[in-house]
N, C-alpha and C. Protein backbone atom coordinates (compact mmCIF):
# COMPACT_ATOMS: atom_id res chain seq x y z
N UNK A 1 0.82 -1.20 0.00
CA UNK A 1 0.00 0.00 0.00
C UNK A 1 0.87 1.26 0.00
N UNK A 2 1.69 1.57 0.83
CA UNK A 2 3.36 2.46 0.94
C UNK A 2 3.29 2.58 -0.35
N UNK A 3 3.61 1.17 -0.91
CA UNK A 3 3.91 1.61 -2.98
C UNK A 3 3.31 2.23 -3.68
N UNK A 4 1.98 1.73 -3.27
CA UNK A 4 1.03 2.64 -4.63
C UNK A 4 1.22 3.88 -4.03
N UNK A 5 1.40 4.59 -2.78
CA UNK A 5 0.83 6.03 -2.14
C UNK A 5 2.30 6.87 -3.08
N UNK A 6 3.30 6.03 -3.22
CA UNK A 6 4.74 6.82 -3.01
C UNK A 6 4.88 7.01 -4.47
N UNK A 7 3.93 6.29 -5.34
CA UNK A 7 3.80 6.31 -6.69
C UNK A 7 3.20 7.25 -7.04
N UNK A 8 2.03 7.44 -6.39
CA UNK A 8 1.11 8.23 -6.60
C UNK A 8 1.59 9.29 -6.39
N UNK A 9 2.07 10.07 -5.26
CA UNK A 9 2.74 10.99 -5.21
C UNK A 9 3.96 12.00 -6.03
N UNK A 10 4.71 10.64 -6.69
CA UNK A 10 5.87 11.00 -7.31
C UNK A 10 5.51 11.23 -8.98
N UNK A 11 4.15 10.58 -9.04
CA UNK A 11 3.39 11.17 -10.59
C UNK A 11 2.78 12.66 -10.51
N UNK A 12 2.53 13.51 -9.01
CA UNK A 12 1.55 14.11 -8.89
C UNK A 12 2.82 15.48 -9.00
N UNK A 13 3.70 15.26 -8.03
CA UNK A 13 4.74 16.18 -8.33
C UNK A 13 5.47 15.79 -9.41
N UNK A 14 5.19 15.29 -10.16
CA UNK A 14 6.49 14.82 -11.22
C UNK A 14 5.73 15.75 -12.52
N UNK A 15 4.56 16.25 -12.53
CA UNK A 15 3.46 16.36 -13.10
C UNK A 15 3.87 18.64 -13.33
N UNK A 16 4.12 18.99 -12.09
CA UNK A 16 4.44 20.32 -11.84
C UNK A 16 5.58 20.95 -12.30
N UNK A 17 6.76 19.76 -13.52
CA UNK A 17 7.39 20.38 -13.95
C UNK A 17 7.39 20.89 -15.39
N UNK A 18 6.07 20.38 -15.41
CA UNK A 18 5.49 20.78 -17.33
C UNK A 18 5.40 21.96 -17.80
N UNK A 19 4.51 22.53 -16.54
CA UNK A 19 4.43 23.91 -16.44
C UNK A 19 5.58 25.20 -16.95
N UNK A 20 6.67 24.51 -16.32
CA UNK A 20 8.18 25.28 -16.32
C UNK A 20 8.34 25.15 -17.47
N UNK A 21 8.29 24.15 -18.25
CA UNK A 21 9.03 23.62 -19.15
C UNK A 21 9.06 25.18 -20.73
N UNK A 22 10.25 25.73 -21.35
CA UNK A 22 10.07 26.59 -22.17
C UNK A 22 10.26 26.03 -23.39
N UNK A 23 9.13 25.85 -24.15
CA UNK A 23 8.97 25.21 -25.42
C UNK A 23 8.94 26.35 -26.53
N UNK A 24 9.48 26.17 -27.31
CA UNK A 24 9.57 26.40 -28.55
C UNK A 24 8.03 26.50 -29.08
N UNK A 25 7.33 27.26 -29.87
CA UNK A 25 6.22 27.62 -30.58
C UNK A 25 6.03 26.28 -31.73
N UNK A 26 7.45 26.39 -32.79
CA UNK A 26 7.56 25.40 -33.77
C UNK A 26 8.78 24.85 -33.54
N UNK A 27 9.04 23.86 -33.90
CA UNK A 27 10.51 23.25 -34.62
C UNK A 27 11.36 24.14 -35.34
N UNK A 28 11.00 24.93 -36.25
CA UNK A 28 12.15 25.76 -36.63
C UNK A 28 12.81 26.87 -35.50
N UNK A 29 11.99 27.07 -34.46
CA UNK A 29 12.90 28.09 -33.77
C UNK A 29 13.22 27.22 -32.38
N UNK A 30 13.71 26.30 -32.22
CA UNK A 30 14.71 25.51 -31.58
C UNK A 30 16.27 25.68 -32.04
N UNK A 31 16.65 25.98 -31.30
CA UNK A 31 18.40 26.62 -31.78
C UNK A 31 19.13 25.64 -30.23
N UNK A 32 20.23 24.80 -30.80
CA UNK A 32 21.00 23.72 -29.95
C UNK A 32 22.04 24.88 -29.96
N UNK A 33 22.68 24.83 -29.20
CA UNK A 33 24.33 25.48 -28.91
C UNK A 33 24.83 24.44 -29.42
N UNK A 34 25.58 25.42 -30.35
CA UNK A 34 27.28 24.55 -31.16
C UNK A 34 28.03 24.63 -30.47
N UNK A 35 29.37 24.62 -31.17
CA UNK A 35 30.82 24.20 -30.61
C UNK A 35 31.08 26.02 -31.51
N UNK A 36 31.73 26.34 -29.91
CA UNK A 36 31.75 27.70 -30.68
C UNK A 36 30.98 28.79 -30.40
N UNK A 37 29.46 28.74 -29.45
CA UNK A 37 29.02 29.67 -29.51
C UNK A 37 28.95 30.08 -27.71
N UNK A 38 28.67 31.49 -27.78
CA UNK A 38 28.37 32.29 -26.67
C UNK A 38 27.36 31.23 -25.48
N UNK A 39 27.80 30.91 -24.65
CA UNK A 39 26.83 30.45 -23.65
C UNK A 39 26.00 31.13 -22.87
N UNK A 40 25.26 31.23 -22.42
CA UNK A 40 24.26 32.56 -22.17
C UNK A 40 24.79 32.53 -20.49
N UNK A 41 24.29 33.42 -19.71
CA UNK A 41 24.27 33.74 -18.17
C UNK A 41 23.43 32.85 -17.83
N UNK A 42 24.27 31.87 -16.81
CA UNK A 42 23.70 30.81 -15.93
C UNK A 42 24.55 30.09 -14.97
N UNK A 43 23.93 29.67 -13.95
CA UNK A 43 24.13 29.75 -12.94
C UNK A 43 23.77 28.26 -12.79
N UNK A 44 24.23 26.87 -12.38
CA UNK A 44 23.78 25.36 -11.69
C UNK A 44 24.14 25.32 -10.14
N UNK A 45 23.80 24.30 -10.02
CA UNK A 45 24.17 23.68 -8.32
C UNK A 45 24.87 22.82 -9.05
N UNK A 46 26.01 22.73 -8.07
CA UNK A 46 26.75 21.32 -8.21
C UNK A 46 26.47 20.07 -7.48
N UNK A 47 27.58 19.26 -7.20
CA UNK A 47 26.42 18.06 -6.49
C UNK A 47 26.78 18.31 -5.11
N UNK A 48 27.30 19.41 -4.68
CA UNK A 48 27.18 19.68 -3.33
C UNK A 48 25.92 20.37 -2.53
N UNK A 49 25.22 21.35 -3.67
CA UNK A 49 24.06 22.40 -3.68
C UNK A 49 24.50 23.32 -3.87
N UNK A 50 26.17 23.81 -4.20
CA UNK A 50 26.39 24.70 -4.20
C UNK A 50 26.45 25.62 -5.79
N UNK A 51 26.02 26.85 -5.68
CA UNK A 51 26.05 27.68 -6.59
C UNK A 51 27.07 27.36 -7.53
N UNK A 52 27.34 27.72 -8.86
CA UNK A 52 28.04 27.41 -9.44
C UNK A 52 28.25 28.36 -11.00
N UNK A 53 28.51 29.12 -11.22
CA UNK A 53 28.74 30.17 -12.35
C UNK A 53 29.17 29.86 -13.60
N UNK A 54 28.86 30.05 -14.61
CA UNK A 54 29.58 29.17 -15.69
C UNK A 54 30.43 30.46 -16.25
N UNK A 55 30.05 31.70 -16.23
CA UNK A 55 30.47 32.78 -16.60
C UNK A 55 32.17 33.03 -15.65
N UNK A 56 31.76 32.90 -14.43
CA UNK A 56 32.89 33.43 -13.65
C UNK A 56 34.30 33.05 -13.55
N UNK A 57 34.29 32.13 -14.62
CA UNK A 57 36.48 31.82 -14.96
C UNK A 57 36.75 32.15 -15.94
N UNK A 58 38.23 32.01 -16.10
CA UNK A 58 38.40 33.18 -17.01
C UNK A 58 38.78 31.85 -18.73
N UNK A 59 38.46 30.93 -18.12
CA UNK A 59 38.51 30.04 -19.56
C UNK A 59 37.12 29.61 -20.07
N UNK A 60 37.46 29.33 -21.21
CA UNK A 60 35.70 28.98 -21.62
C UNK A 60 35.25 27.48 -21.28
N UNK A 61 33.70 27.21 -20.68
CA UNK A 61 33.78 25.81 -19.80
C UNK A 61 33.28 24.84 -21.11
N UNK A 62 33.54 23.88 -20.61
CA UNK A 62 33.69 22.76 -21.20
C UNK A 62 32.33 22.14 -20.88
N UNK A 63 30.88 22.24 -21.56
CA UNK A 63 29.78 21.07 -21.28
C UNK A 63 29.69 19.64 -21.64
N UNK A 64 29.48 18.80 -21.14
CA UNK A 64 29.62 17.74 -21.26
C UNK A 64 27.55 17.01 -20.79
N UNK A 65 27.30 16.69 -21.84
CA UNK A 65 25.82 16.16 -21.72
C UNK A 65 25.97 14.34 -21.95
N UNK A 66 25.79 13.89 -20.42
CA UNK A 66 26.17 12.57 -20.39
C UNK A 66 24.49 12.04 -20.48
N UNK A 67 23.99 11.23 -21.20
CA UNK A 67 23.06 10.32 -21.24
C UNK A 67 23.34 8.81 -20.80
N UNK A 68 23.07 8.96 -19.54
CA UNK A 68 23.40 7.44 -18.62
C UNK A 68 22.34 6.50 -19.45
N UNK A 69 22.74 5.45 -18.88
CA UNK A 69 21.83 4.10 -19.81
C UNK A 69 22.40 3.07 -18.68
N UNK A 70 21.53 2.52 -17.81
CA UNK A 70 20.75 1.49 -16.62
C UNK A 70 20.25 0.82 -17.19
């Protein structure tokens, strides 16, 4: 019973991030960052919670978009 409640729950908030989500109107105005371009002002947590600047060194950062596979 725990299971279904913790399920239920994790669909209900899992549900509140659609909202956020900033979609594109069409497909043509989706623009990926190349190799090469300006990264905009932003700011992550790291895996400590801590703040994290992408702007604030003085070399240009290196993204790395890992798609795990479990």
């Amino acid at each position: 019973m725990k299971k279904i409640i913790w399920v239920a729950l994790l669909m209900v908030f899992g549900t509140f991030g659609w909202g956020h989500a900033q979609l594109p109107d069409a497909p043509n105005k989706v623009r990926p960052l190349m190799v090469g371009d300006e990264v905009p002002a932003l700011t992550l947590a790291d895996a400590n919670g801590r703040d994290f600047d992408l702007g604030a060194h003085k070399k240009p950062p290196i993204l790395i978009f890992y798609r795990g596979y479990w």
